[in-house]
Protein backbone atom coordinates (compact mmCIF):
# COMPACT_ATOMS: atom_id res chain seq x y z
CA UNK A 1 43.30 72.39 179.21
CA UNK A 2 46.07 74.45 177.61
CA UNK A 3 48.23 70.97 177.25
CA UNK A 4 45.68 68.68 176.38
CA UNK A 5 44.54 71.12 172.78
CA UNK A 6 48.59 72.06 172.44
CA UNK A 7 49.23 67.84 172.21
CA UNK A 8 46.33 67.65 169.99
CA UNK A 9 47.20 70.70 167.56
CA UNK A 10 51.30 69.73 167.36
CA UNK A 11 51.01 66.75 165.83
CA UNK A 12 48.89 68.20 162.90
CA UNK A 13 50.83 71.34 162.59
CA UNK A 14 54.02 68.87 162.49
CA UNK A 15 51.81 67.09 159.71
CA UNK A 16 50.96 70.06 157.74
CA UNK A 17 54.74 70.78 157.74
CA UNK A 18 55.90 67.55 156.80
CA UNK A 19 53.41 66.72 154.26
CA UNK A 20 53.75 70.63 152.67
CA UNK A 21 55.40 70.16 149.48
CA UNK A 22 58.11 72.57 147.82
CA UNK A 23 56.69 74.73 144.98
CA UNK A 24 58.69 75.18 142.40
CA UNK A 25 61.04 72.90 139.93
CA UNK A 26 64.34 71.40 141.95
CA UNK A 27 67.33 72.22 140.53
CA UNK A 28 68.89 69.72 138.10
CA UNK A 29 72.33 70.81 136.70
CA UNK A 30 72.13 71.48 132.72
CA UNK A 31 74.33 69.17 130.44
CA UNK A 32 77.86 71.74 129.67
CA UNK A 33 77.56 72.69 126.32
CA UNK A 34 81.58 71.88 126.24
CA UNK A 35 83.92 69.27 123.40
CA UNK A 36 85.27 66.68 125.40
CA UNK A 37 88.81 68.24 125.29
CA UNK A 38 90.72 70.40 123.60
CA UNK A 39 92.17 70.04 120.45
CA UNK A 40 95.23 72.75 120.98
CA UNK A 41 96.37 70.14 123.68
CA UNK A 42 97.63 66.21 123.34
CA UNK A 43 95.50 63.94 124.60
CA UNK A 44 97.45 60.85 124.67
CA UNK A 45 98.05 61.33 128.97
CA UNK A 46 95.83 61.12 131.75
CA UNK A 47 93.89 63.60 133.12
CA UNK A 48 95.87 66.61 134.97
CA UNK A 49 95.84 67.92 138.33
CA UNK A 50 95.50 71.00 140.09
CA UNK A 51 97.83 73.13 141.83
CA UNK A 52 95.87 75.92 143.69
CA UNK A 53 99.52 77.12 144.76
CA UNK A 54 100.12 77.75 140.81
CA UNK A 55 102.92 80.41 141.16
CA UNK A 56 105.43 78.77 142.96
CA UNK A 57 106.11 76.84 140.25
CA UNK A 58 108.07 80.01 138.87
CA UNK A 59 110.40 78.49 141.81
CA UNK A 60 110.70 82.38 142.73
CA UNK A 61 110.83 83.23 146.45
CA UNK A 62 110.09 87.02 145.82
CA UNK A 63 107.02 86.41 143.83
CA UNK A 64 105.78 83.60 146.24
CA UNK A 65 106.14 86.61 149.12
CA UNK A 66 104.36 89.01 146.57
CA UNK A 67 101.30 86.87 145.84
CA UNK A 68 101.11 85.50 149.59
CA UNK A 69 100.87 88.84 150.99
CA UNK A 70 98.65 89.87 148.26
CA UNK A 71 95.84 87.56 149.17
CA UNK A 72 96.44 89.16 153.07
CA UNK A 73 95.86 92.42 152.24
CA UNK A 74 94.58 93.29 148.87
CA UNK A 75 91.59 95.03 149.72
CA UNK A 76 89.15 93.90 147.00
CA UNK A 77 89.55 90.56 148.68
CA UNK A 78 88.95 91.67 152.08
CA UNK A 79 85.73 93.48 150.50
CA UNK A 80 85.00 90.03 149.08
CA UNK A 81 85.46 88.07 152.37
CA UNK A 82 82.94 91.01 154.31
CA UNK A 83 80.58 89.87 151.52
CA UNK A 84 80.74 86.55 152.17
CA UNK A 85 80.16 87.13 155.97
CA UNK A 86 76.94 89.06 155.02
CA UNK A 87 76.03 86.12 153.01
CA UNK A 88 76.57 83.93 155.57
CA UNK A 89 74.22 85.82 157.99
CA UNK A 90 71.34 85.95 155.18
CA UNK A 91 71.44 82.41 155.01
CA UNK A 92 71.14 81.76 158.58
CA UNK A 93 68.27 84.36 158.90
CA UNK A 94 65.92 82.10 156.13
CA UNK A 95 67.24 78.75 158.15
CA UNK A 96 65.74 80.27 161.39
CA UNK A 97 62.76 81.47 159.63
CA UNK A 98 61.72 77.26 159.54
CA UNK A 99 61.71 77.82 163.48
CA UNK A 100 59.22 79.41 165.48
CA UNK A 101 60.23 82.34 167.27
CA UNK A 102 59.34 82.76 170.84
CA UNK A 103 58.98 86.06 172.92
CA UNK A 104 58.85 86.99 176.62
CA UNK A 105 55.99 89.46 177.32
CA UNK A 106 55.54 91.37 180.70
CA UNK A 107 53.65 94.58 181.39
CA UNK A 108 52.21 96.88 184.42
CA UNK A 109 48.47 98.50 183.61
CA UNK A 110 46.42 100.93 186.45
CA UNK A 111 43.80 102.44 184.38
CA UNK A 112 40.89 104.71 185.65
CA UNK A 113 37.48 104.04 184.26
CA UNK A 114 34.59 106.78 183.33
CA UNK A 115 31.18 106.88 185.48
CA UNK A 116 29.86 108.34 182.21
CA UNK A 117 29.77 105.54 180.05
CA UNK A 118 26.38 103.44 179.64
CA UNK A 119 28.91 100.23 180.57
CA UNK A 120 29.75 101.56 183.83
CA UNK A 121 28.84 99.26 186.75
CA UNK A 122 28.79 100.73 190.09
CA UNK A 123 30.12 98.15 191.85
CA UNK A 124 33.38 97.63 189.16
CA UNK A 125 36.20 99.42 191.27
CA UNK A 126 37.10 103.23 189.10
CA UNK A 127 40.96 102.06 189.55
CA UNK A 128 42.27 98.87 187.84
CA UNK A 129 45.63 97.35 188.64
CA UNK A 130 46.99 94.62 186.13
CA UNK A 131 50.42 92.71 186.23
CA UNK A 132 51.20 90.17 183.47
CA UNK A 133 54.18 88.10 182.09
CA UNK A 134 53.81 85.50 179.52
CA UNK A 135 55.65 83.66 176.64
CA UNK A 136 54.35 84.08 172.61
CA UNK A 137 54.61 82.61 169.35
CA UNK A 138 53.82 83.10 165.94
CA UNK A 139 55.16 80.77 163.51
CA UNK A 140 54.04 80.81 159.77
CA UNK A 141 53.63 76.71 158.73
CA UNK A 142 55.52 76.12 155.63
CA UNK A 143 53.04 74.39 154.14
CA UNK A 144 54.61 74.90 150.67
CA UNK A 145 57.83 75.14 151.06
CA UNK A 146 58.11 79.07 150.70
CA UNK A 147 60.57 79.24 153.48
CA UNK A 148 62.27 76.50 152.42
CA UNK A 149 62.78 77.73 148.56
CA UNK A 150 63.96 80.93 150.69
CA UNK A 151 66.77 79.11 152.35
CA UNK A 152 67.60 77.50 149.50
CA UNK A 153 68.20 80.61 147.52
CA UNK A 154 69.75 82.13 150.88
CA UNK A 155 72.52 79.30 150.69
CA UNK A 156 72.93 79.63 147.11
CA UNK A 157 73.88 82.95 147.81
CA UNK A 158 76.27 82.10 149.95
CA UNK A 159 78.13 79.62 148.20
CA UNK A 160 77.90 82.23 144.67
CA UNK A 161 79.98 84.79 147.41
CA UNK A 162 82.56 81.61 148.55
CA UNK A 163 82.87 81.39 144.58
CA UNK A 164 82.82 85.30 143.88
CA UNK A 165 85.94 85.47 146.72
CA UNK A 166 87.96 82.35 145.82
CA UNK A 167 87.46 84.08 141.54
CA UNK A 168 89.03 87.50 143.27
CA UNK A 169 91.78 85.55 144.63
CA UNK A 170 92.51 83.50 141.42
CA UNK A 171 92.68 87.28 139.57
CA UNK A 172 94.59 88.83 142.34
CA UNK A 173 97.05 86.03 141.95
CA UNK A 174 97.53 86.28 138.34
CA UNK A 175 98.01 90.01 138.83
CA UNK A 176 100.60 89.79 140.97
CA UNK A 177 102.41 87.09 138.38
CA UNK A 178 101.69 89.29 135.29
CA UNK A 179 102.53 92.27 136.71
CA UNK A 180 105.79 91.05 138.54
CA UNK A 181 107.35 89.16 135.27
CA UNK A 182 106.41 92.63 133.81
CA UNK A 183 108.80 94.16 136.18
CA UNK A 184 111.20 91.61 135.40
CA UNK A 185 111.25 91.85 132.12
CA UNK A 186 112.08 95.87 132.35
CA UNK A 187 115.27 94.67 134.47
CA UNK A 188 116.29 92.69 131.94
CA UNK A 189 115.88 95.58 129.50
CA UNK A 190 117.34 98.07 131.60
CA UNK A 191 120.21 95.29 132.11
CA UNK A 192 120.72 94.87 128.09
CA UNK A 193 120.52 99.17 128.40
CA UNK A 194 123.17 99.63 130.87
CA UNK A 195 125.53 97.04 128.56
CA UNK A 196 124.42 98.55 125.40
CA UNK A 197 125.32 102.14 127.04
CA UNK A 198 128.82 100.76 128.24
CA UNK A 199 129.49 99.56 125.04
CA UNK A 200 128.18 102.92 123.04
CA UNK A 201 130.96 104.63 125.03
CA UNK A 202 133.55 102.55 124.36
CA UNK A 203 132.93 102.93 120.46
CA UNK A 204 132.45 106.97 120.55
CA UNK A 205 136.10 107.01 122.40
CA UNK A 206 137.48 104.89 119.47
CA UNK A 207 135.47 107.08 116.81
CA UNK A 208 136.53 110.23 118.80
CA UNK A 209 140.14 109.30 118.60
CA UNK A 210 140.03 108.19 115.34
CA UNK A 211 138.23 111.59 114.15
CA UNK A 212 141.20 113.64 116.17
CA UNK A 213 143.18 111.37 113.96
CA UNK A 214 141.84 112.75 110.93
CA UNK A 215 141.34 108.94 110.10
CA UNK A 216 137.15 109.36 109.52
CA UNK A 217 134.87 112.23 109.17
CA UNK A 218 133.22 113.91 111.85
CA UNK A 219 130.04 112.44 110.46
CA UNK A 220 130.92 109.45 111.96
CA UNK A 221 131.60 111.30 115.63
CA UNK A 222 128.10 112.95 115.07
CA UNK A 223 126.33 109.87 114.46
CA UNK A 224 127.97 108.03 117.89
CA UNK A 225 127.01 110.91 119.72
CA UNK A 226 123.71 110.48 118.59
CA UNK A 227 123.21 106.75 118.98
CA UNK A 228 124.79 107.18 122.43
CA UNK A 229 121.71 109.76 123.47
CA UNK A 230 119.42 107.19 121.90
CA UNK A 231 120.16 104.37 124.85
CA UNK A 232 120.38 107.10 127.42
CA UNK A 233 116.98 108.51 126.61
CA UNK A 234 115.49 104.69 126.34
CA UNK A 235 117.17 104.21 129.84
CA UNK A 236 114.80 106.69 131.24
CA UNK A 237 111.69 105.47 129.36
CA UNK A 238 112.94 101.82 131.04
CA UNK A 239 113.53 103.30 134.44
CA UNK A 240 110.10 105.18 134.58
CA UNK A 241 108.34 102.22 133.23
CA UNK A 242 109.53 99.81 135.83
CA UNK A 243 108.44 102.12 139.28
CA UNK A 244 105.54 102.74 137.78
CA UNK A 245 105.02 98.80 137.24
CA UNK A 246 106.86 98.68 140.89
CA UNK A 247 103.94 100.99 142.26
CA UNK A 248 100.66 99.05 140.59
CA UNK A 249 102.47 95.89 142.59
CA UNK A 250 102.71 97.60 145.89
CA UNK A 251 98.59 98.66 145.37
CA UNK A 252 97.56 95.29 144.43
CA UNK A 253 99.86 93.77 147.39
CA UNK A 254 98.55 96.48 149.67
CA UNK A 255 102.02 97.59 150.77
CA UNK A 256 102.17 101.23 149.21
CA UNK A 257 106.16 101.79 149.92
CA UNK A 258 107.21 98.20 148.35
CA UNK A 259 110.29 98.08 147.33
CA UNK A 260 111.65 95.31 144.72
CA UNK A 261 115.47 94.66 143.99
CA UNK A 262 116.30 94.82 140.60
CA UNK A 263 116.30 90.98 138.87
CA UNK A 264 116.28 89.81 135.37
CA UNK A 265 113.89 87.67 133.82
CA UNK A 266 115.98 85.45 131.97
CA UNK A 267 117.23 84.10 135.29
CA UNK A 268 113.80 82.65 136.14
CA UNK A 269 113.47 79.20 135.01
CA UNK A 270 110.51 78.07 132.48
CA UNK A 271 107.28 76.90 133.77
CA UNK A 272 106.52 73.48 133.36
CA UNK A 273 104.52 72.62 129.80
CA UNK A 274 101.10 72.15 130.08
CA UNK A 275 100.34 67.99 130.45
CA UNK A 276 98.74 66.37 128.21
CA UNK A 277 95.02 65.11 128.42
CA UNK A 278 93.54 68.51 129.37
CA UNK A 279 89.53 67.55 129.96
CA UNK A 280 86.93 70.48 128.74
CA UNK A 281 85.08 69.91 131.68
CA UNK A 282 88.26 71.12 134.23
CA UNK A 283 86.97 74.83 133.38
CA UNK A 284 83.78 73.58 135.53
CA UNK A 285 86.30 73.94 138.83
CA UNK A 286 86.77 77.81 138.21
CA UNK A 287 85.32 79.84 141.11
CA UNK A 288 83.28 81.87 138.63
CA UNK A 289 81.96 79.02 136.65
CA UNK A 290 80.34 77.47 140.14
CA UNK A 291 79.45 80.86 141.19
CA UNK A 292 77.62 81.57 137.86
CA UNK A 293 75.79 78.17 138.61
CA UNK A 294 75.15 78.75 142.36
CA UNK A 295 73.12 81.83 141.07
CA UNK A 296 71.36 80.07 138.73
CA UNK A 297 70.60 77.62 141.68
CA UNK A 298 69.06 81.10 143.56
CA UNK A 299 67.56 81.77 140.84
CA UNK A 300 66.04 78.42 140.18
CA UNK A 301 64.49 78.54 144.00
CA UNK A 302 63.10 82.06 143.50
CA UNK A 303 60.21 80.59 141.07
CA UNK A 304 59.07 78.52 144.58
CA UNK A 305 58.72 81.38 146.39
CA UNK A 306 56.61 83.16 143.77
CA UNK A 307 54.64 80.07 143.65
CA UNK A 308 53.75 80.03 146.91
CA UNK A 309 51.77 83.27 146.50
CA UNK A 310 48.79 81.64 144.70
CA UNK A 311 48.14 79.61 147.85
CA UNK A 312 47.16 80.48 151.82
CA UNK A 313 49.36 81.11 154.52
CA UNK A 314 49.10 79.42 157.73
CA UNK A 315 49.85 80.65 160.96
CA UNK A 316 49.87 79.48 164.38
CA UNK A 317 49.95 81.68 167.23
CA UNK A 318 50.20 80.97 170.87
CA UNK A 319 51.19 82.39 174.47
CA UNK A 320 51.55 80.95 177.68
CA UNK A 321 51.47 82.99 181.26
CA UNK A 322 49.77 84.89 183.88
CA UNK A 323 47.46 87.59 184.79
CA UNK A 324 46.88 89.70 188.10
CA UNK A 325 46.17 92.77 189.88
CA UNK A 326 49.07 92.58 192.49
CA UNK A 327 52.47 91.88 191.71
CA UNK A 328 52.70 88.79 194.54
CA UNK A 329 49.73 87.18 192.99
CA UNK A 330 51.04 87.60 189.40
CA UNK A 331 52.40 83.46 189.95
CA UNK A 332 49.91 82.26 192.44
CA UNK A 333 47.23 79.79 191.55
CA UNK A 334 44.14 80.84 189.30
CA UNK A 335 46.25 83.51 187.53
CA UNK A 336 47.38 81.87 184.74
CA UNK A 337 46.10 82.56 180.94
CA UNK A 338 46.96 80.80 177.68
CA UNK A 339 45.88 81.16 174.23
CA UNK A 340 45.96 79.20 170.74
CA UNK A 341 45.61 79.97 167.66
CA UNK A 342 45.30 79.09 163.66
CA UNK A 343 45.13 81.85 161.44
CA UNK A 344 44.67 81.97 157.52
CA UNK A 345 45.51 84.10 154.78
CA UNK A 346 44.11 83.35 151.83
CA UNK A 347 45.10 85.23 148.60
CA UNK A 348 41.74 85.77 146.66
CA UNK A 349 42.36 88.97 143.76
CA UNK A 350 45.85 90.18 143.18
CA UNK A 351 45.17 91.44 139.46
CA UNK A 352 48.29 89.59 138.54
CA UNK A 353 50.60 90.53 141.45
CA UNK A 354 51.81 86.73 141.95
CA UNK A 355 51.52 85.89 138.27
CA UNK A 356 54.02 88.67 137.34
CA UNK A 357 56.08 87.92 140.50
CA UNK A 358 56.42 84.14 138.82
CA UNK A 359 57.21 85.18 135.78
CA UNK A 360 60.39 87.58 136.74
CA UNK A 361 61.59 84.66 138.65
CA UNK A 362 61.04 82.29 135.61
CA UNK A 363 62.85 85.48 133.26
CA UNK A 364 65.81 85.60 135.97
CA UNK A 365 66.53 81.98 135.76
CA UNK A 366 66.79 82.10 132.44
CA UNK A 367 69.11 84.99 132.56
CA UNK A 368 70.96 82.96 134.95
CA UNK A 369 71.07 79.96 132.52
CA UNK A 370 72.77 81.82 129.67
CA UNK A 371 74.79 83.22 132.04
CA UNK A 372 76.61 79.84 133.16
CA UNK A 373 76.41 79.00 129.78
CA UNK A 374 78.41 82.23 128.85
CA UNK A 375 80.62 81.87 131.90
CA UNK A 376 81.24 78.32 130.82
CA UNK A 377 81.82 78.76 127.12
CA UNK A 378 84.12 81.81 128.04
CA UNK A 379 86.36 79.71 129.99
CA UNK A 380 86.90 77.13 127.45
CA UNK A 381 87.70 80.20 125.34
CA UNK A 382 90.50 81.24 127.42
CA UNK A 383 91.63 78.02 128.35
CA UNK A 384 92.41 77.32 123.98
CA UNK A 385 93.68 81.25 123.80
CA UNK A 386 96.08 80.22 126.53
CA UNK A 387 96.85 76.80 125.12
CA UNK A 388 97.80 78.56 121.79
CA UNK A 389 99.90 81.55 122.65
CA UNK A 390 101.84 78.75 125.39
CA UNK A 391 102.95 76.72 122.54
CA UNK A 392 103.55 79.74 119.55
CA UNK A 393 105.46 81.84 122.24
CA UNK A 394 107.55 78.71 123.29
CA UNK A 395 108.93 78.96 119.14
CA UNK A 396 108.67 82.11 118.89
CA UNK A 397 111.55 82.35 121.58
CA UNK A 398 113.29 79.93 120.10
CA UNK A 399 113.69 81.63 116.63
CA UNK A 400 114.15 85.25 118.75
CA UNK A 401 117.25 83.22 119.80
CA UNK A 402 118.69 82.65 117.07
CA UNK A 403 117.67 85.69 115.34
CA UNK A 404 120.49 87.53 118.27
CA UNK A 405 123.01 84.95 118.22
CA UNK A 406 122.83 85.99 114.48
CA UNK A 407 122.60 89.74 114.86
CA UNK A 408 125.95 89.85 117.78
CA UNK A 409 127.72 87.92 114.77
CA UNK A 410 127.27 90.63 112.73
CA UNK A 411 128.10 93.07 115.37
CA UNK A 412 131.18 91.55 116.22
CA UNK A 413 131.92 91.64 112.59
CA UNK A 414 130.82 95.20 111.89
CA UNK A 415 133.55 96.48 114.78
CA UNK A 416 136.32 94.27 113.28
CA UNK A 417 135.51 95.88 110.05
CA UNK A 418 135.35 99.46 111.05
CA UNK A 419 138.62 99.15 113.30
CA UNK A 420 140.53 98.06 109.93
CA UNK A 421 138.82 100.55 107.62
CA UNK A 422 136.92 98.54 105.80
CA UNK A 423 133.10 100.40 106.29
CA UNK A 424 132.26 103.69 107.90
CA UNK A 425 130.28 103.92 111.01
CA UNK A 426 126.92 103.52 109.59
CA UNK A 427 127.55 100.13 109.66
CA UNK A 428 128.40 99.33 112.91
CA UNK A 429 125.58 101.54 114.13
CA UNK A 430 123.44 98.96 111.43
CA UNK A 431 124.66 96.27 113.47
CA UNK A 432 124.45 98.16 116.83
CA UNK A 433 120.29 98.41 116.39
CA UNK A 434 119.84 95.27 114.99
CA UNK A 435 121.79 92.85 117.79
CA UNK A 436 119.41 95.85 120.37
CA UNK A 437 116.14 94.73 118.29
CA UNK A 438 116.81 91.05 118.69
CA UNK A 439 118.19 90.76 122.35
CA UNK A 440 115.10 93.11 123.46
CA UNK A 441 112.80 91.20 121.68
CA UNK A 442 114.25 88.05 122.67
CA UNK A 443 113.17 89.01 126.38
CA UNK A 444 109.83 90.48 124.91
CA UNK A 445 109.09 86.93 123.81
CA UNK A 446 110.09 85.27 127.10
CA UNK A 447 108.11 87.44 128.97
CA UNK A 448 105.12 86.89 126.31
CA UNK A 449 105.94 83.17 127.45
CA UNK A 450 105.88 83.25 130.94
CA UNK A 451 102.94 85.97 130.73
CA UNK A 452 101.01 82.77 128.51
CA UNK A 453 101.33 80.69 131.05
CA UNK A 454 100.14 82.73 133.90
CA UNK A 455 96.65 82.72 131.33
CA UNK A 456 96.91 79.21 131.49
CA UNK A 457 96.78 78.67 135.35
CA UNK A 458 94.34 81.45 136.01
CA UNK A 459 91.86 79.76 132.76
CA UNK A 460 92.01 76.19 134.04
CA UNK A 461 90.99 77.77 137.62
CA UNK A 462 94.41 77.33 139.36
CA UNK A 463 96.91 75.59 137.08
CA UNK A 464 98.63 72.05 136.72
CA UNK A 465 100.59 69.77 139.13
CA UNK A 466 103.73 68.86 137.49
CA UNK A 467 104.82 65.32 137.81
């Protein structure tokens, strides 16, 4: 009997499933409110690549270490790939909620009935024995697509965590870059320091001698003395800048005694320019542009599952197994039982609990819209900021150049004029600050440069592939 109504009911159920359709609108990607490219870079090229390896084209093996380890231990990554696991799970919950779950059932009963009850029989034995084992179901039908909207946003969710992870990495990455040409830069500086202090000693022996001498004043010894305190005390400043730049490395790298040789970042060659025919639409690649989309996606499903509550739920329910008083009988013939069921729940008066419930999700997916639409628009932004400060660092380096090719001219000069008496000290120490100025702005503006470009890889979602 059982088999002859469970071949009749399966192929309806399988119809009601089938047939159910999906409340709620399907996701259909919005037009990117983006230019076609951008006008800060030439579009007379074909379109560019991507490197997701960006950094080594610094070509430096120490910073390829730094970043590699980095994205193995920086723990706001590791946080990021646990959330991605947990996402992972969710989804596959709401996939196996479009299964029916089945359940083993088995129990022992002996239960002793009254004599004082008006249902008592005489001849029903007092003591009652019962042994049973059997298999269940209940399965909700999706008839509209509730579960399925479910999964949908499930796997959204999912992919918005890949995206929210591969976004940390892209930032981790970048950090590492910034923060090790940072540290770079502050060798170079401490390496202009350490010349600058050799040659502050030289000239207070000559002005020392030449005071003894009673060839200048001792204004002049005063004011060597002076400058020569000056470089010391910006040594320090250099030397406590750098570990502490050296110790927000070893946190993001997740190696708390790193340790970096000293370097200098004139040394490290120039990243490649940008190529020409940059697209708009390459900001649509960034992790956090797809992630901002994927939740509008979730989003976007969450108005089907409100739906669904302004219809009935179906349910099916079923078990299959056996029944008897002793154990040895529980499988013999005559004791088994089976049972079937279809069961309804139809909403009737919610005062508004469902209509509300659609309207958040409608609110939220609008939210979510803007939000791509921010996320989007923001990238572009960056992608032109970077674009600009590439190119107007790349001359600005150029004229810090020649601005301390000029200034050690008139250094060299200065000296020459002091040693033959032509000027007091004043203005050699003139010339003294102004070849400093230039050559430490000079590596301010490199690192500005190489900084820029960093921007640039971590805006366009990973960088270019040079040719």
């Amino acid at each position: 009997m059982m088999p002859r109504i469970a071949t009749r009911l399966t192929p309806l159920v399988i119809a009601l499933a089938m047939a159910g359709c999906a409340l709620g609108p399907d996701y259909v990607r919005p037009a990117a409110p983006l230019p076609a490219a951008y006008a800060e870079a030439d579009q007379n090229a074909e379109q560019s690549l991507v490197n997701p390896r960006w950094w080594t084209l610094f070509q430096d093996a120490d910073l390829d270490d730094l970043v590699d380890q980095a994205l193995k231990n920086n723990a706001d990554l590791r946080q990021a790939i646990a959330r991605v696991e947990q996402a992972d799970a969710v989804a596959r919950e709401a996939g196996a909620a479009l299964l029916p779950a089945i359940n083993g059932d088995a129990g022992i009963t002996n239960s002793k009935a009254s004599t004082r009850t008006s249902t008592y029989v005489s001849t029903m034995p007092r003591i009652r024995h019962s042994r049973s084992a059997a298999l269940s179901t209940s399965y909700e039908i999706d008839i509209w697509g509730r579960a399925r909207r479910t999964r949908e946003a499930s796997q959204a969710a999912l992919l918005a965590s890949e995206y929210s992870r591969d976004a940390i990495r892209l930032s981790i990455a970048g950090l590492v870059a910034s923060n090790y040409l940072a540290l770079r830069a502050l060798d170079a500086q401490l390496a202009v320091s350490s010349e600058t202090l050799a040659s502050r000693e030289e000239s207070l022996k000559l002005v020392r001698s030449r005071n003894d001498a009673g060839l200048v004043s001792p204004l002049d010894l005063h004011q060597a003395e002076s400058s020569l305190a000056a470089v010391q005390a910006q040594q320090a400043d250099l030397r406590r800048q750098r570990a502490l730049t050296e110790h927000q490395l070893a946190l993001i790298v997740g190696q708390p005694d790193l340790k970096l040789a000293p370097g200098d970042v004139r040394q490290l060659p120039l990243p490649p320019a940008p190529p020409a025919g940059l697209p708009a639409q390459l900001v649509e690649a960034r992790p956090d542009v797809r992630q901002a989309e994927q939740e509008l996606v979730a989003a976007n499903a969450g108005i089907g599952v409100a739906k669904a509550g302004y219809f009935p739920r179906f349910t099916l329910t079923g078990s299959l197994g056996s029944e008897s008083k002793a154990l040895g009988d529980l499988f013999s013939a005559g004791a088994g039982t089976w049972a079937l069921g279809l069961g309804a729940t139809v909403p009737l008066l919610d005062f508004g609990r469902t209509t509300a419930r659609v309207d958040q999700a409608k609110a939220l997916t609008q939210q979510s819209l803007i939000g791509w639409e921010q996320t989007l628009q923001t990238a572009y932004k960056e992608v032109r900021d970077a674009l600009v400060s590439l190119r107007e660092n790349g001359e600005a380096e150029t004229a810090q150049g020649k601005r301390y090719v000029a200034a050690k001219r008139s250094l060299d000069l200065a000296n020459l004029r002091y040693e033959s008496g032509y000027v007091g000290y004043l203005e050699v120490l003139d010339a003294q600050r102004s070849s400093n100025d230039a050559l430490t702005a000079l590596i301010a503006t490199r690192q500005a440069r190489l900084a820029s470009a960093v921007d640039l890889f971590k805006a366009l979602g990973g960088g270019w592939k040079p040719e």
